[in-house]
Protein backbone atom coordinates (compact mmCIF):
# COMPACT_ATOMS: atom_id res chain seq x y z
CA UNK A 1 -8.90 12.92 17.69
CA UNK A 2 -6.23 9.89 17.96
CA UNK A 3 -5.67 8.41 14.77
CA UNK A 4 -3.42 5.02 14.62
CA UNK A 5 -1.82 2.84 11.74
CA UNK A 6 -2.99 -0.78 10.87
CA UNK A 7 -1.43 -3.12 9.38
CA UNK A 8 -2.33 -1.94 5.81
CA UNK A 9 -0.48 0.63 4.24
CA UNK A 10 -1.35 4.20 4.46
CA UNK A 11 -4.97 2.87 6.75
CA UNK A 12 -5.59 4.54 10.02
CA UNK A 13 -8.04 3.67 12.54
CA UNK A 14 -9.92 7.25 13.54
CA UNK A 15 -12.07 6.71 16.24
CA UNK A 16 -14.37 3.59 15.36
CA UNK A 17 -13.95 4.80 11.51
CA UNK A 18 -10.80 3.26 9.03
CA UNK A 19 -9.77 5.92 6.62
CA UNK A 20 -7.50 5.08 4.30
CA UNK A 21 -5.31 7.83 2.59
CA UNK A 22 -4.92 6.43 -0.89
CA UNK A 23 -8.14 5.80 -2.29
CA UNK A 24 -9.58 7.78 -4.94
CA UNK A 25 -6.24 8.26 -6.12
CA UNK A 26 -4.78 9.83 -2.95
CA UNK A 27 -8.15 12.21 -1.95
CA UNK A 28 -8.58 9.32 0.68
CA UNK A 29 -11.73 7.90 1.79
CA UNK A 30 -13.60 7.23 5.93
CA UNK A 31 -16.17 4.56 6.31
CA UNK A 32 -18.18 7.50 8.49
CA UNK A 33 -21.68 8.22 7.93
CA UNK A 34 -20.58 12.52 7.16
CA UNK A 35 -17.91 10.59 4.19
CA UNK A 36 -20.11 8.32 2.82
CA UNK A 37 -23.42 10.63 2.75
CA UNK A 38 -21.74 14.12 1.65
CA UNK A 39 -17.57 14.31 1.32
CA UNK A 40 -17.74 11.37 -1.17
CA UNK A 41 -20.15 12.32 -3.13
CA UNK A 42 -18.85 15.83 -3.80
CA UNK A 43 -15.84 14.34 -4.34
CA UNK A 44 -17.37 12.00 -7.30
CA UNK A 45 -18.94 14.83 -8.78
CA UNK A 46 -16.23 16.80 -9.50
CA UNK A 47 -14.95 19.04 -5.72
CA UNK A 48 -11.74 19.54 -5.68
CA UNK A 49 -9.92 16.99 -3.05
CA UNK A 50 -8.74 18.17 0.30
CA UNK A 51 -11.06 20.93 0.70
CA UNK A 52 -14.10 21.14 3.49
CA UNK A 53 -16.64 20.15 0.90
CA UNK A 54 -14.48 16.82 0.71
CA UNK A 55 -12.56 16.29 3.68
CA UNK A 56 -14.63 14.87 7.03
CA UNK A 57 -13.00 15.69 10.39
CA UNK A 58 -11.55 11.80 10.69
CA UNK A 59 -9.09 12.36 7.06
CA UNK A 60 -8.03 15.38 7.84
CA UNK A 61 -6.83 13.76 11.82
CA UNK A 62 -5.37 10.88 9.81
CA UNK A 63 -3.70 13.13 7.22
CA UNK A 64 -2.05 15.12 10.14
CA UNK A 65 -1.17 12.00 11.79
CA UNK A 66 0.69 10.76 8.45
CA UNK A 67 2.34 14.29 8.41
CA UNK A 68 3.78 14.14 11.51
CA UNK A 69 4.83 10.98 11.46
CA UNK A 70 6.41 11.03 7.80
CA UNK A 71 8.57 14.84 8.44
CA UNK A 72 10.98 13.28 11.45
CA UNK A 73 11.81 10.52 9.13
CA UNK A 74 12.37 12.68 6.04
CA UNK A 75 14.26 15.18 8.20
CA UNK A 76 16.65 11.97 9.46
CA UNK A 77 17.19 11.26 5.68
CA UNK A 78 18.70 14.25 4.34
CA UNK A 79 20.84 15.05 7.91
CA UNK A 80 18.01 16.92 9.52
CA UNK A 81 18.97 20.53 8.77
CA UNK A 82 17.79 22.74 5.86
C-alpha cells in the first residue's frame, strides 16, 4: 500500500483514505469505513493505541511511510553512524 504526504503536516493520502498521524494525541486517525466503525471506537473506549484492535491496515502503511522517511534524515543529523 503507497502512502504519500499532503500538504498538511504529518497527513498522508493511503489509497483513497487521508490518515493523519497526530490526532487523538498521536494514536492517529483514517477516514476508512474499518477506522471509523471499529479502530476508533476501541480506541475511545479505552484500547491501548497502536495495537490491531486500533490500528487499520492504511495507519499502520502511513506510520511505516513516516518511519522511513524520518530515519535517513535523523541518521544525516547526527553524522550517520552509531
Amino acid at each position: 500500500m503507497i502512502c504519500n504526504e499532503t500538504n498538511e503536516r504529518y497527513v498522508y493520502q493511503c489509497g483513497k483514505y487521508r490518515v493523519d498521524l497526530m490526532a487523538n494525541d498521536g494514536a492517529m486517525e483514517c477516514e476508512c469505513p474499518d477506522w471509523q466503525a471499529r479502530r476508533g471506537p476501541a480506541l475511545r473506549s479505552g484500547d491501548p493505541a497502536y495495537t490491531r484492535a486500533t490500528m487499520c491496515k492504511h495507519g499502520k502503511a502511513c506510520l511505516w511511510t513516516f518511519v522511513r522517511e524520518l530515519l535517513p534524515k535523523l541518521s544525516a543529523m547526527d553524522g550517520g553512524g552509531l
